[in-house]
C-alpha atoms as a PDB file:
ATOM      1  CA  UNK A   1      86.376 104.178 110.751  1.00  0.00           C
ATOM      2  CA  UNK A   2      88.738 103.770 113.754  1.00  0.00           C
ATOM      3  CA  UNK A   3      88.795 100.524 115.428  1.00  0.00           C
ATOM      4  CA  UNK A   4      88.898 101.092 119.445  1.00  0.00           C
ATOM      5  CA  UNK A   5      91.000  99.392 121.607  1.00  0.00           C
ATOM      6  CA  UNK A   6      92.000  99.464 125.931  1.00  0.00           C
ATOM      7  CA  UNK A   7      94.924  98.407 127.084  1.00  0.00           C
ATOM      8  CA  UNK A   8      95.761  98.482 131.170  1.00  0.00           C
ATOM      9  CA  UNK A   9      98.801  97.348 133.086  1.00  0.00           C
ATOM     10  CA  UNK A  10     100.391  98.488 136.301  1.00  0.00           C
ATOM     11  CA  UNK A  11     103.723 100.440 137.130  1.00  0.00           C
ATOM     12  CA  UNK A  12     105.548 100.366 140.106  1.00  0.00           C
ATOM     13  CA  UNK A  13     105.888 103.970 140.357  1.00  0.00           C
ATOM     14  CA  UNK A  14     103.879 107.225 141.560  1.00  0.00           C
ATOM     15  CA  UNK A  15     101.548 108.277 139.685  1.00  0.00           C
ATOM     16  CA  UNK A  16     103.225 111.748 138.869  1.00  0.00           C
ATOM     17  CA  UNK A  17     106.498 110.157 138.158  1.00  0.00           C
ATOM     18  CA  UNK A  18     105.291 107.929 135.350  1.00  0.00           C
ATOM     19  CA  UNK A  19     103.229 110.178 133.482  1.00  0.00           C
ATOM     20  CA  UNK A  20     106.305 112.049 133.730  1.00  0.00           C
ATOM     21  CA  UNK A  21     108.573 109.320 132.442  1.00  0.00           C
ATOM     22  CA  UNK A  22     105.579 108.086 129.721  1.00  0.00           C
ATOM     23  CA  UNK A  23     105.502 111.210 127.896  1.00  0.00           C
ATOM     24  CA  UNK A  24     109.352 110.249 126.608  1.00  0.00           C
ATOM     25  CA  UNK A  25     108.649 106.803 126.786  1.00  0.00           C
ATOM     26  CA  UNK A  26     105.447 106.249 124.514  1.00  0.00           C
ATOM     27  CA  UNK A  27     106.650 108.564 121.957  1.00  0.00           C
ATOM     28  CA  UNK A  28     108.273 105.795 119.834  1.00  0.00           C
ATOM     29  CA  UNK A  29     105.189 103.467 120.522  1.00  0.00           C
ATOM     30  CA  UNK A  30     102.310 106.234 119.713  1.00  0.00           C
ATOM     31  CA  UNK A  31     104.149 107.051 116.416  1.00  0.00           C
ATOM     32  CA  UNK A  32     104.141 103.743 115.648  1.00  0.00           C
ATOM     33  CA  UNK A  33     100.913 103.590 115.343  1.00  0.00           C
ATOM     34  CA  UNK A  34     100.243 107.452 114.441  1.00  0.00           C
ATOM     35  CA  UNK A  35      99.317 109.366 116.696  1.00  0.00           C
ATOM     36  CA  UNK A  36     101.724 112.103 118.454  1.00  0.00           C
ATOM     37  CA  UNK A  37     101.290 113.746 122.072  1.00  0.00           C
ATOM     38  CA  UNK A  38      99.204 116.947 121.467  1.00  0.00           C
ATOM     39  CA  UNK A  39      97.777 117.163 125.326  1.00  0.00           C
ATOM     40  CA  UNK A  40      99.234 117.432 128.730  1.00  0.00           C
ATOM     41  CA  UNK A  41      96.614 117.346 131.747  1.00  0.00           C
ATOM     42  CA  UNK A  42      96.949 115.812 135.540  1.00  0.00           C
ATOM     43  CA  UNK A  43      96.525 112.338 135.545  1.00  0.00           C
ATOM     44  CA  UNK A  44      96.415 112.232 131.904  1.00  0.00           C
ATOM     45  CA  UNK A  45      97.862 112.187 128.152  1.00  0.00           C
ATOM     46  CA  UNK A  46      96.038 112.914 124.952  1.00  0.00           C
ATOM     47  CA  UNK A  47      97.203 112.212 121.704  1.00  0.00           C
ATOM     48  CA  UNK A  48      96.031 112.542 118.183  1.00  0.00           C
ATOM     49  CA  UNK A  49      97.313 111.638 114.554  1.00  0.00           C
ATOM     50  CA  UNK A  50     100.688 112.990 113.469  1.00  0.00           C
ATOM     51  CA  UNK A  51     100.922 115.960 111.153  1.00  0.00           C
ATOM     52  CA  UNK A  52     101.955 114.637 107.813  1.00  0.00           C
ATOM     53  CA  UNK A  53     101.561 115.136 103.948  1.00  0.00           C
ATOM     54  CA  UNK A  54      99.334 114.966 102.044  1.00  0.00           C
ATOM     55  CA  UNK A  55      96.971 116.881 104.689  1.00  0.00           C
ATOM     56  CA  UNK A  56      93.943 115.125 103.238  1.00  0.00           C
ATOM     57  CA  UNK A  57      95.046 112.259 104.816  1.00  0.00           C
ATOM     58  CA  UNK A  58      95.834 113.291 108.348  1.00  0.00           C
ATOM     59  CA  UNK A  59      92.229 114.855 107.879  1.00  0.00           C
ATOM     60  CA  UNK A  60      90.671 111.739 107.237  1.00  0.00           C
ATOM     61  CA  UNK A  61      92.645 110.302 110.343  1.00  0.00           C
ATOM     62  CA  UNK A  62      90.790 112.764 112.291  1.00  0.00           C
ATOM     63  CA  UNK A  63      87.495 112.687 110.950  1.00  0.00           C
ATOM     64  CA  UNK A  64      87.809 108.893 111.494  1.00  0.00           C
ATOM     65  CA  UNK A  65      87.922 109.373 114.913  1.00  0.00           C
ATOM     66  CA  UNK A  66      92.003 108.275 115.360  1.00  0.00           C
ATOM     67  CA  UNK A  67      92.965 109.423 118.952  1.00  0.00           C
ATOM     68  CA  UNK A  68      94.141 108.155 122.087  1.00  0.00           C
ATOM     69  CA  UNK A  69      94.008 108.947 125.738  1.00  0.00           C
ATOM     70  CA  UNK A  70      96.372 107.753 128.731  1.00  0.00           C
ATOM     71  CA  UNK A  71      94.846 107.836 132.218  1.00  0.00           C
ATOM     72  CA  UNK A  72      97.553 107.293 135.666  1.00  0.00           C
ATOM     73  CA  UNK A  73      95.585 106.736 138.755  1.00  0.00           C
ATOM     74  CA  UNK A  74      97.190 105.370 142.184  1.00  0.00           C
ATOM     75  CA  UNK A  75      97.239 101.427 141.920  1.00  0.00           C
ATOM     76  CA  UNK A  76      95.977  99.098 144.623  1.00  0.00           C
ATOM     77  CA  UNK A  77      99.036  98.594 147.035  1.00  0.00           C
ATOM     78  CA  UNK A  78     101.564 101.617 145.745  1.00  0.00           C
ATOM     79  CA  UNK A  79     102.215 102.332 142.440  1.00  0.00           C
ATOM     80  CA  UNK A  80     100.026 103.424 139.675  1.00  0.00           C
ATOM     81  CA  UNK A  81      97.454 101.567 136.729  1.00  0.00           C
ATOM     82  CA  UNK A  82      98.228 102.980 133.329  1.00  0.00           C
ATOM     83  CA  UNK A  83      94.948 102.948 131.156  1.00  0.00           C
ATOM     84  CA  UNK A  84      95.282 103.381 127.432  1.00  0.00           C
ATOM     85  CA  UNK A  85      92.185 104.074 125.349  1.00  0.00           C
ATOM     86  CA  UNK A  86      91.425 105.121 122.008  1.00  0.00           C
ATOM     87  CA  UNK A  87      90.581 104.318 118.392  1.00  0.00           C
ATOM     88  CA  UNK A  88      93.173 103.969 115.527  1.00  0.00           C
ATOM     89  CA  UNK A  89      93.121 102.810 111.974  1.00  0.00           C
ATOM     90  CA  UNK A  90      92.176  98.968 111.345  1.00  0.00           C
ATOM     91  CA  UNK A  91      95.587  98.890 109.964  1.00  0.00           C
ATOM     92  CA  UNK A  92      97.036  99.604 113.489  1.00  0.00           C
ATOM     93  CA  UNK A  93      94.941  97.947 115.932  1.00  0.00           C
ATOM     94  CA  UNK A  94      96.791  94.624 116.602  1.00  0.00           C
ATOM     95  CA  UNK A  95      99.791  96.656 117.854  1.00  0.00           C
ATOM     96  CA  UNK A  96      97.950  99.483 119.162  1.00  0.00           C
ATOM     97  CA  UNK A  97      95.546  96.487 121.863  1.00  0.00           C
ATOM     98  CA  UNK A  98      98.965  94.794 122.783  1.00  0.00           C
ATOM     99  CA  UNK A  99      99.671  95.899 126.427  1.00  0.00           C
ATOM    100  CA  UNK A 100     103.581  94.906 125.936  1.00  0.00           C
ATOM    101  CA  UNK A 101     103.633  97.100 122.714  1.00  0.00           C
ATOM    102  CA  UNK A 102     102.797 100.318 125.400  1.00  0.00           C
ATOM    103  CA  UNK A 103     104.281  98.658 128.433  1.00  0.00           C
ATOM    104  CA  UNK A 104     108.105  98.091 127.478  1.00  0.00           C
ATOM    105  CA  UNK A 105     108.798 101.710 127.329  1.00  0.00           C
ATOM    106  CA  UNK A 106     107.499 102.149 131.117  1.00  0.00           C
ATOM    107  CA  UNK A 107     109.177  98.875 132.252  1.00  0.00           C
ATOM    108  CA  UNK A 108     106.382  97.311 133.819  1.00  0.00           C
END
């Protein structure tokens, strides 16, 4: 099974401009911990696990419940709070609940 994790932090800009900039910037960090974008929606990001072989085991990372979702809402006082939620193997989940591991690409 997935282990869930949350991770939020703030960004000084709009909310449109870094969900904008995040879908280039948390490529690197989503693969890292395997999931790839597969949604675009206002306000928000989904992702899901990467296409790989064998495709029995990007299966299981789906039945497993392995996805992510990234939320941009308007901050208190300007700029905008970046929430990261999801579930991701056990093998994954110490770099997939640290906020800096997400955060460095949006230079918060």
């Amino acid at each position: 099974m997935a282990s869930p994790f949350n991770v939020e932090f703030s960004v000084t800009d709009p909310p449109e401009d870094a969900q904008a900039r995040a879908v280039e910037a948390l490529e690197q960090p989503a693969r890292a911990v395997g999931l790839r974008l597969t949604n675009r929606g206002p306000g928000q990001l989904d992702y899901r696990p990467r296409v790989q072989f064998p495709f029995l085991l990007m299966l299981w990372h789906n039945l497993s419940g392995e996805k992510m979702t990234v939320r941009f809402e308007p901050g208190d006082g300007g700029g905008t709070r970046v929430s990261i939620s999801g579930a991701v193997a056990r093998g994954n989940h110490p770099v997939a609940s640290d906020a800096e591991h997400w955060s460095e690409g949006l230079g918060s």
